[in-house]
Protein backbone atom coordinates (compact mmCIF):
# COMPACT_ATOMS: atom_id res chain seq x y z
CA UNK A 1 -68.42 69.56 100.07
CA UNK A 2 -64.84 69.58 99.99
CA UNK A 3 -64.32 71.20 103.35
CA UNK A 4 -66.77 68.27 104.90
CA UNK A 5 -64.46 65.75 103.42
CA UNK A 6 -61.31 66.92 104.61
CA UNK A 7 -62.84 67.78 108.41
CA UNK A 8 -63.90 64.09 108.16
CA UNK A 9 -60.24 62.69 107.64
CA UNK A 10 -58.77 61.50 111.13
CA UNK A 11 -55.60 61.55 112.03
CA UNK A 12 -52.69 59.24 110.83
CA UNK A 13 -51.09 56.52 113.13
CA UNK A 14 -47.65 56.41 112.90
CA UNK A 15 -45.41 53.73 114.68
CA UNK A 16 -43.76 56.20 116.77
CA UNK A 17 -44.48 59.64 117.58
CA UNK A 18 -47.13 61.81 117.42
CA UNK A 19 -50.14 61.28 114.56
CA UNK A 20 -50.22 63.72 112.14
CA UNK A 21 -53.36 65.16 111.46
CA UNK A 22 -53.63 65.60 107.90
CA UNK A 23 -52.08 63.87 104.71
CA UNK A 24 -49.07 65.27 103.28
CA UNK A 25 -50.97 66.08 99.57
CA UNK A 26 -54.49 65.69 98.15
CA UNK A 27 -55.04 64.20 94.80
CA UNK A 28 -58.33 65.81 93.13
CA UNK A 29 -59.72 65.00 89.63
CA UNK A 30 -61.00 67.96 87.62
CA UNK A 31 -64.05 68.90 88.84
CA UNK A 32 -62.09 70.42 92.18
CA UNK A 33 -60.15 72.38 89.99
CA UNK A 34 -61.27 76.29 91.75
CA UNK A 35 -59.06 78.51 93.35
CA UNK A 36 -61.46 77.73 96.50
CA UNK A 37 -60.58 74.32 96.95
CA UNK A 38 -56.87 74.58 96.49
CA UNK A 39 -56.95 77.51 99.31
CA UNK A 40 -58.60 75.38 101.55
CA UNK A 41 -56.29 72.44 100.53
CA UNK A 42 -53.08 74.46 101.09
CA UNK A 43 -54.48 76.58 104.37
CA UNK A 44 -54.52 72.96 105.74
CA UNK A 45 -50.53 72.68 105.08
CA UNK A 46 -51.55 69.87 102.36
CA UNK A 47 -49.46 69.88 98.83
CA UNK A 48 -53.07 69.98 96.48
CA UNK A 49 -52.38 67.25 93.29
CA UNK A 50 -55.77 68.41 91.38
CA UNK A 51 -55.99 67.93 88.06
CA UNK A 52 -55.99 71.14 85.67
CA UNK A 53 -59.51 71.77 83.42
CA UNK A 54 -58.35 71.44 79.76
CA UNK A 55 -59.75 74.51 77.75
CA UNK A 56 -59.73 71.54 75.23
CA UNK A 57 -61.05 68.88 76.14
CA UNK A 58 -60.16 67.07 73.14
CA UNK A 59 -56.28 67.83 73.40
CA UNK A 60 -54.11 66.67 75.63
CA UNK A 61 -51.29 68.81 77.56
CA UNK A 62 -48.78 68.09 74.39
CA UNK A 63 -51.18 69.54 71.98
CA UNK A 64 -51.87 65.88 69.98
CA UNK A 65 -55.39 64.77 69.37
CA UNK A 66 -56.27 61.82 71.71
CA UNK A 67 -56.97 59.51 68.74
CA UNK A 68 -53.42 59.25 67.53
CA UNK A 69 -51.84 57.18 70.17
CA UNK A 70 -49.54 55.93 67.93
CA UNK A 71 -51.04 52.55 67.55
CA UNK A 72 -51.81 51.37 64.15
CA UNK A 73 -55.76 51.02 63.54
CA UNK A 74 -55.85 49.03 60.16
């Protein structure tokens, strides 16, 4: 599905010169987080910005739990 979306994209206009044909990066959410899809990302000369899968889902990349933001909950 990915490779349809990205053979879908036409090209950029720029004001002068020659349009490129492909962004300069990707942003992905999670669920395009496979060695497949950044291959195809980066054979494409794109920078890939997908998100990493957690092996916690429930912890966040500083190891905190998600509930204690901080913010007082009296």
């Amino acid at each position: 599905m990915l490779k349809d979306v990205l053979d879908s994209l036409r090209a950029i206009r720029r004001p002068l010169g020659r349009p490129r044909r492909w962004p300069g990066k990707l942003h992905a959410d999670q669920g395009y987080d496979y060695w497949a899809c950044r291959e195809l990302v980066r054979r494409r000369g794109m920078i890939s910005r997908i998100a990493r899968k957690a092996s916690n889902p429930a912890l966040t990349s500083a190891g905190t739990d998600k509930s204690s933001s901080g913010a007082w909950n009296g």
